[in-house]
N, C-alpha and C. Protein backbone atom coordinates (compact mmCIF):
# COMPACT_ATOMS: atom_id res chain seq x y z
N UNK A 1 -76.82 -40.41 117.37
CA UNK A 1 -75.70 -40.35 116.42
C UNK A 1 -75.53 -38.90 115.97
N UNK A 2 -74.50 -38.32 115.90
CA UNK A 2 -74.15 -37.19 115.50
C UNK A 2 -73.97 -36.90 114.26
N UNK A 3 -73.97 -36.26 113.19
CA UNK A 3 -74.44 -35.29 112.24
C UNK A 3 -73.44 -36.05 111.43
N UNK A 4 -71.99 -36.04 112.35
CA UNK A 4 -70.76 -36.61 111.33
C UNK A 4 -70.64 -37.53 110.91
N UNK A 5 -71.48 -38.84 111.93
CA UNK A 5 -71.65 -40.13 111.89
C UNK A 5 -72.95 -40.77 110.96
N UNK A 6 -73.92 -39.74 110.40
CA UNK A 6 -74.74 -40.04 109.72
C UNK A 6 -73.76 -40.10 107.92
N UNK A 7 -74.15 -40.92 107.07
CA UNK A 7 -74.08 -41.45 105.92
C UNK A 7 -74.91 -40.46 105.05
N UNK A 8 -74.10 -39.95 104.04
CA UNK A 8 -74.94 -39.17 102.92
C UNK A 8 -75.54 -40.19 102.09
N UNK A 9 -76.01 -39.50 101.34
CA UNK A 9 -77.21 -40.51 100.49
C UNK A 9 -76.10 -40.87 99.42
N UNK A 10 -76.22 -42.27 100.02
CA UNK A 10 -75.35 -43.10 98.92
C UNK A 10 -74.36 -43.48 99.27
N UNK A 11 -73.37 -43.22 100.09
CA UNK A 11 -72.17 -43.01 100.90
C UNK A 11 -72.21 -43.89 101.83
N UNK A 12 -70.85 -43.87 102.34
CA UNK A 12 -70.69 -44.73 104.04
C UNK A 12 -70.78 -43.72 104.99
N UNK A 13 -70.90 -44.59 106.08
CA UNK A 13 -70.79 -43.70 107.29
C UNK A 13 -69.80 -43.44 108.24
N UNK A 14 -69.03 -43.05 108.90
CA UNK A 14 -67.97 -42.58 109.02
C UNK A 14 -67.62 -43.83 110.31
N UNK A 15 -69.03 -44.17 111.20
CA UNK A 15 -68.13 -45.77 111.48
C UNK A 15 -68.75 -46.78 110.88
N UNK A 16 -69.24 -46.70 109.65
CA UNK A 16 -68.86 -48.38 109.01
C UNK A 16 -67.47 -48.22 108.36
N UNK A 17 -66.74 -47.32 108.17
CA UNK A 17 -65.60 -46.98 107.01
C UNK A 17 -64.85 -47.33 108.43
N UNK A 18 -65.11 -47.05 109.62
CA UNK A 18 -63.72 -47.31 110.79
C UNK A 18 -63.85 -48.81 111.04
N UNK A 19 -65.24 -49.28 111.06
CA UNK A 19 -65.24 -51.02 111.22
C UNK A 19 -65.22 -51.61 110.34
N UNK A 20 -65.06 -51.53 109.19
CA UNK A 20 -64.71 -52.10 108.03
C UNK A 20 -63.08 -52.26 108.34
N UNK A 21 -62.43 -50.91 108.32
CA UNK A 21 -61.00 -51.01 108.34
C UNK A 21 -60.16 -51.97 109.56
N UNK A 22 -61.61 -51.85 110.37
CA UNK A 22 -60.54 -52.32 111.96
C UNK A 22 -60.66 -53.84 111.88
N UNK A 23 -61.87 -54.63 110.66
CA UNK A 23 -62.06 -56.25 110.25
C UNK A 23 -60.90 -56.13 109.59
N UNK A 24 -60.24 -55.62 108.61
CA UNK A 24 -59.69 -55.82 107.48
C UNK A 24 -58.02 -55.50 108.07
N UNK A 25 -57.56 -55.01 109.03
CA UNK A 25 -56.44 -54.97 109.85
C UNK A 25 -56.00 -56.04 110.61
N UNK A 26 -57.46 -56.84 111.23
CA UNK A 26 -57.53 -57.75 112.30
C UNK A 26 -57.47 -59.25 111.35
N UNK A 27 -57.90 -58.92 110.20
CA UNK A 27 -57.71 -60.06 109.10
C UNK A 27 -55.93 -60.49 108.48
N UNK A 28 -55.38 -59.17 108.12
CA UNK A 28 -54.08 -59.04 108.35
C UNK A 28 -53.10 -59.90 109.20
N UNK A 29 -53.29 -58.73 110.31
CA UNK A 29 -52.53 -59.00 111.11
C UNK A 29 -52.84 -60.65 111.48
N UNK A 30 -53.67 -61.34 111.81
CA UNK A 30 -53.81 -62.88 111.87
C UNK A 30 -53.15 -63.80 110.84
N UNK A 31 -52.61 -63.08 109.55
CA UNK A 31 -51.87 -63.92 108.53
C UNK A 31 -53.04 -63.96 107.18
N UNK A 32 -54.06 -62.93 107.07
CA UNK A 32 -54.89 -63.66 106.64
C UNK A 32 -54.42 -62.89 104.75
N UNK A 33 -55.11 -62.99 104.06
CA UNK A 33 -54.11 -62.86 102.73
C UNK A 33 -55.37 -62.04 102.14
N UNK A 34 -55.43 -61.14 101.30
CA UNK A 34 -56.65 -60.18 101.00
C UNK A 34 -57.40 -61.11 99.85
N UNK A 35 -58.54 -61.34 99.46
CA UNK A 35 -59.06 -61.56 98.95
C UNK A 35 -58.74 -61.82 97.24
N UNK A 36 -58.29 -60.29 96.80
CA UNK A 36 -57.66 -59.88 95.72
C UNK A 36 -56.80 -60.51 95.04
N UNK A 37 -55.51 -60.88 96.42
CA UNK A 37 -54.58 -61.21 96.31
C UNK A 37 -54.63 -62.55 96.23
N UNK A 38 -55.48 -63.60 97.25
CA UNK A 38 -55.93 -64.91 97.28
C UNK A 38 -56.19 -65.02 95.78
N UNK A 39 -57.12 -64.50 95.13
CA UNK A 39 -57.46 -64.54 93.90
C UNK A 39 -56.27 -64.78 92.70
N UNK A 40 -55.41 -63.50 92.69
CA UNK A 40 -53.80 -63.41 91.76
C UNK A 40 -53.15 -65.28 91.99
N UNK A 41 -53.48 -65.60 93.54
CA UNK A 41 -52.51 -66.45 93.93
C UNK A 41 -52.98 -67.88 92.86
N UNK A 42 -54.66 -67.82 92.85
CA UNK A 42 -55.03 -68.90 92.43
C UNK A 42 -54.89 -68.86 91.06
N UNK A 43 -54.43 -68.61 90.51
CA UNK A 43 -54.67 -68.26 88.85
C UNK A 43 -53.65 -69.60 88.31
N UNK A 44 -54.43 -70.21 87.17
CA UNK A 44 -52.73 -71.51 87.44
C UNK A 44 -51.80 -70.86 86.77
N UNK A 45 -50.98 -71.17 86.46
CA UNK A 45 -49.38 -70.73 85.51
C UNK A 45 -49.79 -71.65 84.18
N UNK A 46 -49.24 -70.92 83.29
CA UNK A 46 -49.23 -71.62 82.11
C UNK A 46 -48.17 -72.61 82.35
N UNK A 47 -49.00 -73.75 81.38
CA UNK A 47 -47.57 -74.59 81.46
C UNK A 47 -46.58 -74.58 80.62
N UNK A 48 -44.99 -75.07 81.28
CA UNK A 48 -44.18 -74.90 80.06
C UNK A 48 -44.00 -75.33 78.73
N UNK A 49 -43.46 -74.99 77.72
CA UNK A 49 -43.33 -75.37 76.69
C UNK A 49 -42.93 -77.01 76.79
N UNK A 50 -43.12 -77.79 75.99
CA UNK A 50 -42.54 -79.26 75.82
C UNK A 50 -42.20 -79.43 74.32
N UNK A 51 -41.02 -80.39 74.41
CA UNK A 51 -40.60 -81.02 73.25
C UNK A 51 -40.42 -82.46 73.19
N UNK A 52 -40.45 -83.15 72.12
CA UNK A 52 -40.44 -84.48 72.06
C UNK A 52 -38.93 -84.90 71.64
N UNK A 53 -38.28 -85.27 72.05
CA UNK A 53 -36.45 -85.99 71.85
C UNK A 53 -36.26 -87.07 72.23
N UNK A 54 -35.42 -87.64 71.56
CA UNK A 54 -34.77 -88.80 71.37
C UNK A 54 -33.30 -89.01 71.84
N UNK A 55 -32.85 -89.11 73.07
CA UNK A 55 -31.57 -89.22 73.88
C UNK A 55 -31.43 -90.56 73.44
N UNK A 56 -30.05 -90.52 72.90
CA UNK A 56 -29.02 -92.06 72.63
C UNK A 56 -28.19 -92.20 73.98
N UNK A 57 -28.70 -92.57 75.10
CA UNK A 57 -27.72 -92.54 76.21
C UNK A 57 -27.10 -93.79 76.56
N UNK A 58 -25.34 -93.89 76.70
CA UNK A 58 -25.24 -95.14 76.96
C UNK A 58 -25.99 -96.43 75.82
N UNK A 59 -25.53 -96.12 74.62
CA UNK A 59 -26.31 -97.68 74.06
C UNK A 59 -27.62 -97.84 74.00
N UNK A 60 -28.37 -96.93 74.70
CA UNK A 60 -29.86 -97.06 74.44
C UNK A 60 -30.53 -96.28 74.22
N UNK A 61 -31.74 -96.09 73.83
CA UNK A 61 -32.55 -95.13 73.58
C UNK A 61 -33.68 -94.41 74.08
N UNK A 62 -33.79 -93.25 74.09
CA UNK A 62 -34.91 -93.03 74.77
C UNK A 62 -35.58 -91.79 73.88
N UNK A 63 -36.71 -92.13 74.50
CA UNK A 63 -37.74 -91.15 73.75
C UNK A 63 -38.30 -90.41 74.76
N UNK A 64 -38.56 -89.06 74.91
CA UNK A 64 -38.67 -88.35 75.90
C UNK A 64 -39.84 -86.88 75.41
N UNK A 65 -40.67 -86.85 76.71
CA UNK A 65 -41.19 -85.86 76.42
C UNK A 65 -40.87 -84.82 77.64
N UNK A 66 -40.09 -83.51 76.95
CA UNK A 66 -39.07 -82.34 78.03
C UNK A 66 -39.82 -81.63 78.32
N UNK A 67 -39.76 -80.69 79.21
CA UNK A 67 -40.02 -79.18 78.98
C UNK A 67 -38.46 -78.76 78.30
N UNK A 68 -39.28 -77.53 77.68
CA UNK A 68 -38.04 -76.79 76.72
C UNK A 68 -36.75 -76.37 77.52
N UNK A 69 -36.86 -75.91 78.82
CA UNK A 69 -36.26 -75.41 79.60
C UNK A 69 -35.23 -76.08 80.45
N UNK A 70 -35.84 -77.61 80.62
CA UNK A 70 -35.11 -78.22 81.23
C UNK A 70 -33.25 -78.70 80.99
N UNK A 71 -32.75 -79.15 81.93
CA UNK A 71 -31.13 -79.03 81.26
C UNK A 71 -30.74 -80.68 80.84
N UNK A 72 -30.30 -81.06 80.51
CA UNK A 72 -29.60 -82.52 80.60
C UNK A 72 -29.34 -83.18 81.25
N UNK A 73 -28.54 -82.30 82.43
CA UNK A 73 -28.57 -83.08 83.46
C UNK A 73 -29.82 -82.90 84.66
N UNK A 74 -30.99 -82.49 84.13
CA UNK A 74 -32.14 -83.06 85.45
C UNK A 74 -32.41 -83.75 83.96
N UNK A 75 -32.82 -84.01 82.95
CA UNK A 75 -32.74 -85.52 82.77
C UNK A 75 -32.65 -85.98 82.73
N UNK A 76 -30.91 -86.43 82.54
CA UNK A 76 -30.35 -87.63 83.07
C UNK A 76 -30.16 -88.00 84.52
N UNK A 77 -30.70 -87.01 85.37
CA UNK A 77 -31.00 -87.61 86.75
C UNK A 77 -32.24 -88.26 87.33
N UNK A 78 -33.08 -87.08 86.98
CA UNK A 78 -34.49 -87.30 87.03
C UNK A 78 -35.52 -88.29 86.67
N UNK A 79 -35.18 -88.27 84.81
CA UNK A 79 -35.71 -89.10 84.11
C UNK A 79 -35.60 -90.04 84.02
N UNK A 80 -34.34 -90.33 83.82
CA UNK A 80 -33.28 -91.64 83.21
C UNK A 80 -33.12 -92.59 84.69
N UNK A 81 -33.13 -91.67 85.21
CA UNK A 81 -32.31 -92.52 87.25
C UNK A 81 -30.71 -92.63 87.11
N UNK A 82 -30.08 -91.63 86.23
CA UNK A 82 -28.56 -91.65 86.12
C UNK A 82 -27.92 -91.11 87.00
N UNK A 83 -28.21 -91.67 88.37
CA UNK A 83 -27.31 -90.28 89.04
C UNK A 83 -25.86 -90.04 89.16
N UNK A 84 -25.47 -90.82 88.53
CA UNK A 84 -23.56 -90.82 88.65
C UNK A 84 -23.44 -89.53 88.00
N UNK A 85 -23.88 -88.94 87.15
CA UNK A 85 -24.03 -87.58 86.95
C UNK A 85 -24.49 -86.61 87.78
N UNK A 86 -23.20 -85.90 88.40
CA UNK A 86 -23.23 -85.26 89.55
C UNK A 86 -24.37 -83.65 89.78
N UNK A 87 -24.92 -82.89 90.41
CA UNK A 87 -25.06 -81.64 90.87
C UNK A 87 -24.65 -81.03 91.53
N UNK A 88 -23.56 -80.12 91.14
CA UNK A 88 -22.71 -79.19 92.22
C UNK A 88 -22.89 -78.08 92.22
N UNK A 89 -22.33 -77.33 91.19
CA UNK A 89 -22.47 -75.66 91.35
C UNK A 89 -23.86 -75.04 90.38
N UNK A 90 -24.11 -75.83 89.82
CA UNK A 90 -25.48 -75.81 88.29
C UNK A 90 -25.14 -74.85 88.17
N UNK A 91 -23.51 -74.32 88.09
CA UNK A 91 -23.33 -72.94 86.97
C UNK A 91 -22.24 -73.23 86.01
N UNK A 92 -21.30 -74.55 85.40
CA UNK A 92 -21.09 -74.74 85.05
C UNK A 92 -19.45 -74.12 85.75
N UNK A 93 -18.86 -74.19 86.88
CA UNK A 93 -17.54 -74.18 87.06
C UNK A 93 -17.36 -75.04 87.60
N UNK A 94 -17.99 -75.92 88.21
CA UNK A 94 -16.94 -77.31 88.98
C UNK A 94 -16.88 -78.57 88.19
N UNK A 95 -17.20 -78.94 86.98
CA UNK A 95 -17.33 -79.93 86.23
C UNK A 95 -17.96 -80.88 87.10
N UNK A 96 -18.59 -81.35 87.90
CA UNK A 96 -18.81 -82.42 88.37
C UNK A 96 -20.56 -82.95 87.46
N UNK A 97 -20.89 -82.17 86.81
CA UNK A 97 -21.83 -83.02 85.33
C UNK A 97 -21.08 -82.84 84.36
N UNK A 98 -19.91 -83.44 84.40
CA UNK A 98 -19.75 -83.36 82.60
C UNK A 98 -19.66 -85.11 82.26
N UNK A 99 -20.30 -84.62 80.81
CA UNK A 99 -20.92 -86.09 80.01
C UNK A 99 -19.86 -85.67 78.82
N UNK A 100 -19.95 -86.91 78.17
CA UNK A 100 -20.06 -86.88 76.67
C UNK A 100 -20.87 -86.62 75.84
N UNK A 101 -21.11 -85.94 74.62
CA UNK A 101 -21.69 -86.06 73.81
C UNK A 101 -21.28 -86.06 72.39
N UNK A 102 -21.68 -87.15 71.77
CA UNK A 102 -20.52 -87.16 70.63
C UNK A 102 -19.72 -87.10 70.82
N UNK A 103 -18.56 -88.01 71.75
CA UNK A 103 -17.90 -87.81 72.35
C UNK A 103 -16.84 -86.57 73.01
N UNK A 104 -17.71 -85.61 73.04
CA UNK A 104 -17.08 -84.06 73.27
C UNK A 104 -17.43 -84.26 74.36
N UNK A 105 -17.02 -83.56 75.62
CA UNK A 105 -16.71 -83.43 76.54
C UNK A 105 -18.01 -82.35 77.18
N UNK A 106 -19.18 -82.48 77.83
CA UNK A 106 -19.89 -80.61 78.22
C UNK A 106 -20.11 -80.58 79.59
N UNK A 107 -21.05 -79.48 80.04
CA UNK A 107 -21.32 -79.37 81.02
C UNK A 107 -22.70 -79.14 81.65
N UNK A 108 -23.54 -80.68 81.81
CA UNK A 108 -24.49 -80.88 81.14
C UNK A 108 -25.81 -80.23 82.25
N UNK A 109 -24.98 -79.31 83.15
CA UNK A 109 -25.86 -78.67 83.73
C UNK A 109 -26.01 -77.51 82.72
N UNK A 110 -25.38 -76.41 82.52
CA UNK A 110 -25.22 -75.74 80.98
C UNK A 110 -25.95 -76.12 79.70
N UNK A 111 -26.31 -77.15 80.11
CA UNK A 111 -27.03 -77.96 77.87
C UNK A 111 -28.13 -78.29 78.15
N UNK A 112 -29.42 -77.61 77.56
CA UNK A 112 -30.84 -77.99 77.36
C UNK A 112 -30.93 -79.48 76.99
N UNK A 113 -31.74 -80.09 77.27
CA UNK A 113 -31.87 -81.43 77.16
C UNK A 113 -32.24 -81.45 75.41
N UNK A 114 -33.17 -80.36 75.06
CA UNK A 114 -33.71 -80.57 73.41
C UNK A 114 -32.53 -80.31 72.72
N UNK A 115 -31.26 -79.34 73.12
CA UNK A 115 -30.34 -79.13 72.38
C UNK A 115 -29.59 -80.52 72.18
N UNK A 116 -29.75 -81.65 72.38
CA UNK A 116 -28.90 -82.87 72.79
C UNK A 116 -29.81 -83.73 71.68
N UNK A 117 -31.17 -83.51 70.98
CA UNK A 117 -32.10 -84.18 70.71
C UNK A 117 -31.32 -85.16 69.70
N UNK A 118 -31.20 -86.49 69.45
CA UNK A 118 -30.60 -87.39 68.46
C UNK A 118 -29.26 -87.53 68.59
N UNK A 119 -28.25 -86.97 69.41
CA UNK A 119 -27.39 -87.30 69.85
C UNK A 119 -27.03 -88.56 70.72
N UNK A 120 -25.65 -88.86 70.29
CA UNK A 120 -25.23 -89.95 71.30
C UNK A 120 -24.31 -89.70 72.37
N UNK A 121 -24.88 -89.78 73.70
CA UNK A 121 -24.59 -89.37 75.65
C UNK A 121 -23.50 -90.77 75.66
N UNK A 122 -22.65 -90.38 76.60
CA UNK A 122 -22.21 -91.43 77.54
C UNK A 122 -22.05 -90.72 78.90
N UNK A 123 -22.59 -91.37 79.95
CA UNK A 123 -21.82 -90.99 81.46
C UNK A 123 -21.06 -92.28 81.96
N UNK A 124 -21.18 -91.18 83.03
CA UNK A 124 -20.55 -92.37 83.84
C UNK A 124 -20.27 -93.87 84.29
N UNK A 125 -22.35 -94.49 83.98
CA UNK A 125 -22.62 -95.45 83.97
C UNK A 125 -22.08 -96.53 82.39
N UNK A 126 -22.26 -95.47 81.76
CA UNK A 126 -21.64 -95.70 80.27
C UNK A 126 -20.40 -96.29 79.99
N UNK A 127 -19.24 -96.24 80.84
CA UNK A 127 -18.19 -96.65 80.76
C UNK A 127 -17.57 -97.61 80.39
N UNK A 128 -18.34 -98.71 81.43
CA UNK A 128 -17.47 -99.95 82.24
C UNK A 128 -18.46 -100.78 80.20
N UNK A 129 -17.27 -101.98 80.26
CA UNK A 129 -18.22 -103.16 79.80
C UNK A 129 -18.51 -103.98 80.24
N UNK A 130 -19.69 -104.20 81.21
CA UNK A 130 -20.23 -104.74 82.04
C UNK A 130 -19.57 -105.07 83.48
N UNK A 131 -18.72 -105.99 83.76
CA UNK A 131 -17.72 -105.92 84.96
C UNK A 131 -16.18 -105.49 84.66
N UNK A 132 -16.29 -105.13 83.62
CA UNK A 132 -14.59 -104.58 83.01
C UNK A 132 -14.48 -103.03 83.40
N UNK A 133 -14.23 -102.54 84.06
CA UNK A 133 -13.86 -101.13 84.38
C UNK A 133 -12.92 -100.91 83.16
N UNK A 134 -13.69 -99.15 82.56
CA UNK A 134 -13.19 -98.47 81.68
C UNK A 134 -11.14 -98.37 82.47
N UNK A 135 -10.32 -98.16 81.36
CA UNK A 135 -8.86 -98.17 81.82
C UNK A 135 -8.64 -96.60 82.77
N UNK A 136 -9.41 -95.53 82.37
CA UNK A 136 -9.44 -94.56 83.26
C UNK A 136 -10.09 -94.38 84.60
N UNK A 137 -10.92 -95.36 84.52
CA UNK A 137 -11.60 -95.79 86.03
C UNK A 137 -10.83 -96.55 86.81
N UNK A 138 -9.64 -97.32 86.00
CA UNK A 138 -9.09 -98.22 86.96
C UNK A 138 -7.66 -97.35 87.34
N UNK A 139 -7.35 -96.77 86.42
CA UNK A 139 -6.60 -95.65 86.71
C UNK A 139 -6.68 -94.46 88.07
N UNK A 140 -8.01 -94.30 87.98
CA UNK A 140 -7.87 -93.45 88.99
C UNK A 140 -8.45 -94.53 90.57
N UNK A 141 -8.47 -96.06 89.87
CA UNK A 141 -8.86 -96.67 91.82
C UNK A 141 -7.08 -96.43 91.87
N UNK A 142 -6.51 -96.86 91.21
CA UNK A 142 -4.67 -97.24 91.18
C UNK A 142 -4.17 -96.19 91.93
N UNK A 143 -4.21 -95.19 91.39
CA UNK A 143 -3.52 -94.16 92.04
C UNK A 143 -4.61 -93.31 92.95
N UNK A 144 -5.87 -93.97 93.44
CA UNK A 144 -6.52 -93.22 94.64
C UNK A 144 -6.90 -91.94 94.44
N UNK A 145 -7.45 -91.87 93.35
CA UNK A 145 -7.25 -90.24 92.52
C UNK A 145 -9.06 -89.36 92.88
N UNK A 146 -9.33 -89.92 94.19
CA UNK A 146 -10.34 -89.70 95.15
C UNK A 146 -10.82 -89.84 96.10
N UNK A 147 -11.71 -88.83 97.05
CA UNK A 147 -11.67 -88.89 98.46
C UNK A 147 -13.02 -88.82 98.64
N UNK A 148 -13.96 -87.72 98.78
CA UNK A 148 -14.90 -87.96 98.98
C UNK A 148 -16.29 -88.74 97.79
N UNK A 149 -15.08 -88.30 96.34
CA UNK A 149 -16.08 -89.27 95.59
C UNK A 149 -16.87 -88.69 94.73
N UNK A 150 -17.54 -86.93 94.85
CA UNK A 150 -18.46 -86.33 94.36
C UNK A 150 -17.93 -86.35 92.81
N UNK A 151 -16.94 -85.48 93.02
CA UNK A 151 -16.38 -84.98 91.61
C UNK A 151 -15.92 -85.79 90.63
N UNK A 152 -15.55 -87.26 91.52
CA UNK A 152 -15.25 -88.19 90.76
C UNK A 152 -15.78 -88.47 89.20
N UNK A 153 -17.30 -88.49 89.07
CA UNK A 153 -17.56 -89.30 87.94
C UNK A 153 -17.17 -88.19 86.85
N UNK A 154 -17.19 -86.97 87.10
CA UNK A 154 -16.92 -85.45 86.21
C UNK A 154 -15.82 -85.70 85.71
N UNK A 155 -14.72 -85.83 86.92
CA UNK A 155 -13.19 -85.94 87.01
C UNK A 155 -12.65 -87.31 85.43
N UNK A 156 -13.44 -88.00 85.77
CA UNK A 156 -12.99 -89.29 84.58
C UNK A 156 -13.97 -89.48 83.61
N UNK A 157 -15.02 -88.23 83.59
CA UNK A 157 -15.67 -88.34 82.18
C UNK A 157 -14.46 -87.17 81.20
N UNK A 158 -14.14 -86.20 82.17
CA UNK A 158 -12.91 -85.24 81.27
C UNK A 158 -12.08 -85.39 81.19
N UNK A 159 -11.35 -86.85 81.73
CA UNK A 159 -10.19 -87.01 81.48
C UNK A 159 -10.27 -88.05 80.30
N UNK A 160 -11.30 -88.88 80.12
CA UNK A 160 -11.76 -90.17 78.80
C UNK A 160 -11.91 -89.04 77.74
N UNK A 161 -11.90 -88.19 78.06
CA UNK A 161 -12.12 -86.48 76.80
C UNK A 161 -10.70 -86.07 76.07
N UNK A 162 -9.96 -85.82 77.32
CA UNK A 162 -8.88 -85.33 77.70
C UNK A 162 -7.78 -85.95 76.78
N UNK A 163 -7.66 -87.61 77.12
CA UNK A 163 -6.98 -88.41 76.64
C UNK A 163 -7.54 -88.74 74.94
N UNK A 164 -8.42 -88.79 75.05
CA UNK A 164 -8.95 -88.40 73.24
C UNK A 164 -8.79 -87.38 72.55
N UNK A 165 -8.87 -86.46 73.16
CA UNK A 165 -8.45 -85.13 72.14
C UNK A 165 -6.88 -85.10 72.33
N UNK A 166 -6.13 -85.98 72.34
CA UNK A 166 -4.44 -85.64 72.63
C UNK A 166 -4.22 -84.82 73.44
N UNK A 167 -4.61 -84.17 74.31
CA UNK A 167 -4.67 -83.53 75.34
C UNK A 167 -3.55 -83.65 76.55
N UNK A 168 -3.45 -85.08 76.76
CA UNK A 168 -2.41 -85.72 78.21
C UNK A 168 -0.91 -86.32 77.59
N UNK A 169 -0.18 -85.28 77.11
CA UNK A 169 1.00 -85.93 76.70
C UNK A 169 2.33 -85.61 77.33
N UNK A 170 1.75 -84.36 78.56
CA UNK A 170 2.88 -84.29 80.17
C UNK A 170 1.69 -83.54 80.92
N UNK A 171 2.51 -83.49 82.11
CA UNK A 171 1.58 -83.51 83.32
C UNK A 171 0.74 -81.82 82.99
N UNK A 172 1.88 -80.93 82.91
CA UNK A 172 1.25 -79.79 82.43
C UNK A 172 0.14 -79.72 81.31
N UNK A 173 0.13 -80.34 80.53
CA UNK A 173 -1.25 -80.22 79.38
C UNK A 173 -2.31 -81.14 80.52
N UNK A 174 -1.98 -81.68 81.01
CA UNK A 174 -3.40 -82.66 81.55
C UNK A 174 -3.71 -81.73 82.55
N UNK A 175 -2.92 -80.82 83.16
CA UNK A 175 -3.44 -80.03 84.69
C UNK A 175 -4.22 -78.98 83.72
N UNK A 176 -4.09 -78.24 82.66
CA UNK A 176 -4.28 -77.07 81.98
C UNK A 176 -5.64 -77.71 81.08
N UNK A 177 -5.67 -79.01 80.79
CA UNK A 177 -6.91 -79.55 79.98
C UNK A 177 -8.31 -79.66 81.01
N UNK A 178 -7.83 -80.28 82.05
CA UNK A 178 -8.53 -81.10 83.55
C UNK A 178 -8.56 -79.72 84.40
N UNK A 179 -8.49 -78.36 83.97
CA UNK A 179 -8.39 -77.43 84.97
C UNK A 179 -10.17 -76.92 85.20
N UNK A 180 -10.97 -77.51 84.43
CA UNK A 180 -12.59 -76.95 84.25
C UNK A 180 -13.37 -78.20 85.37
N UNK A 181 -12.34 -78.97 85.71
CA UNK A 181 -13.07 -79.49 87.06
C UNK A 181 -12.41 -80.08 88.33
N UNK A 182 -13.11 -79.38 89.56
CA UNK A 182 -12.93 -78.88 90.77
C UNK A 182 -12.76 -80.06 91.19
N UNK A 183 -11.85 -80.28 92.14
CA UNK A 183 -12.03 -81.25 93.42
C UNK A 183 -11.74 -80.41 94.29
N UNK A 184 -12.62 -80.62 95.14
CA UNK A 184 -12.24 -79.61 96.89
C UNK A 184 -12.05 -80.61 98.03
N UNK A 185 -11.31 -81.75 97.79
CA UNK A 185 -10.56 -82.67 98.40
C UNK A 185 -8.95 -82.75 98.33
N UNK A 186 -8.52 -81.99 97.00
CA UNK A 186 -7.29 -81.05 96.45
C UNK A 186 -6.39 -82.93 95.86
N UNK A 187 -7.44 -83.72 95.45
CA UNK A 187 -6.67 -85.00 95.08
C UNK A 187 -6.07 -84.84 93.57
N UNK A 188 -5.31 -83.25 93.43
CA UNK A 188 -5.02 -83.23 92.05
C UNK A 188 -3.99 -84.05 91.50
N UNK A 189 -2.94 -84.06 92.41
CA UNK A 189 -1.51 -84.43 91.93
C UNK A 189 -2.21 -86.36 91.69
N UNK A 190 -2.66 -86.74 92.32
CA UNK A 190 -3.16 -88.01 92.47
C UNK A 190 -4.14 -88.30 90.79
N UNK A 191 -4.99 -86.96 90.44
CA UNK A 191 -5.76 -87.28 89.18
C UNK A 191 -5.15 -87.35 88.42
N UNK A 192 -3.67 -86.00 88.39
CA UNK A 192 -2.83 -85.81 87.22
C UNK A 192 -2.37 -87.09 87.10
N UNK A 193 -1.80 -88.36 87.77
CA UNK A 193 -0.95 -89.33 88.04
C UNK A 193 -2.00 -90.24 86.97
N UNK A 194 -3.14 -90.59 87.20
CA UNK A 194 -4.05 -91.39 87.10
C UNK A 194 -4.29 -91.35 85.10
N UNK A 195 -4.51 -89.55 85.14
CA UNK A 195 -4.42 -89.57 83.57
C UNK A 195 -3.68 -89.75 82.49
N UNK A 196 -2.36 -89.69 83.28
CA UNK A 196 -1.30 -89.91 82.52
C UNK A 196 -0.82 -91.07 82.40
N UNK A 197 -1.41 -92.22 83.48
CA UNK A 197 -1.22 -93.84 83.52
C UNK A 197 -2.26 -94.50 82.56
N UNK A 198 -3.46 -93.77 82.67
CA UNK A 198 -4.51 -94.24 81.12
C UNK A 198 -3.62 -93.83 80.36
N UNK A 199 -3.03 -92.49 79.82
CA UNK A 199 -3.09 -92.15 78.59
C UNK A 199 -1.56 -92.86 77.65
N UNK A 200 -0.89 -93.14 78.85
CA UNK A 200 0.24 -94.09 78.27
C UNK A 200 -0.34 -95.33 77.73
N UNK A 201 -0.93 -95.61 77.00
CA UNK A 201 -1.20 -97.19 76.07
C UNK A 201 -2.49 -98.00 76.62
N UNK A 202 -2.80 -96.96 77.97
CA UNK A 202 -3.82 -98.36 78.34
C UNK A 202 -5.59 -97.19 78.14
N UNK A 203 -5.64 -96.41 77.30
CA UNK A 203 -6.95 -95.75 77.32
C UNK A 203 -7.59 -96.91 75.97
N UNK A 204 -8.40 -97.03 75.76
CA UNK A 204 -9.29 -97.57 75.08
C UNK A 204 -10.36 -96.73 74.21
């Protein structure tokens, strides 16, 4: 061994420092993950915050334990098993989650589930009384005021909004009220028709 290859006192030697590096390349390159880093990976995450709430959904009650973070609508999907409450854009422009609350109209991908805590929800399922279809549900089978169906339950939770806040009293206020949710089936002229056939005498 040559002079260069000998190890000072205390030190490495100039090939354990090259076979060290050429394990630790060959560890790499195979996918293998550094030790260090294995380590960072295992660390658990704190868990999230939780709150305890009380959702009035539909007539009933529930008692719920959230994370803080979560929105309304992954609880009323998740939790509840509500799925007529749609997921489309989860940024709040296609209306296809909007609920009631207190009977206001939101967008319940947009609304923390704790912000809702003791409030009273209606969706979609909420509607009907038992085999009686709500008058805006039958409104929009009448005039066919849907195609593929998604946007639907959004479409006639904001128009049961719509028609409550005096909102639908010509076609223009109902297109300009009903403009915060999307159909990309373009069944507008067909919804406008539908809200304005509830809102003549037969909304409830």
């Amino acid at each position: 061994m040559s002079d260069h290859d000998e190890a000072p006192s205390g030190g490495h030697s100039r090939r354990g420092v090259l076979k060290a590096g050429g394990l630790t390349a060959t560890f790499l390159a195979a996918g293998g993950v550094p030790i260090t880093a294995a380590r960072a990976d295992e660390r658990a995450a704190p868990p999230a915050p939780t709150a305890d709430v009380t959702l009035h959904v539909n007539g009933r009650t529930h008692r719920l334990t959230v994370e803080t973070r979560g929105t309304l609508l992954e609880t009323l999907r998740e939790r509840l098993r509500l799925t007529g409450t749609k997921k489309g854009c989860d940024r709040g422009e296609c209306g296809a989650c909007t609920v009631l609350v207190d009977g206001r109209r939101i967008k319940s991908c947009l609304t923390l589930a704790v912000m809702e805590d003791g409030r009273e929800i209606t969706t979609i399922e909420g509607l009907a009384r038992g085999e009686e279809l709500h008058s805006v549900q039958e409104a929009f089978i009448r005039r066919d005021a849907f195609q593929c169906g998604f946007c639907t339950s959004g479409q006639i939770m904001s128009a049961v909004a719509c028609i409550d806040e005096g909102h639908a009293g010509c076609d223009d206020d109902i297109r300009e009220w009903m403009s915060g949710n999307l159909c990309r089936c373009g069944c507008y002229p067909n919804i406008v028709d539908a809200v304005r056939d509830a809102a003549r005498g037969h909304a409830r």
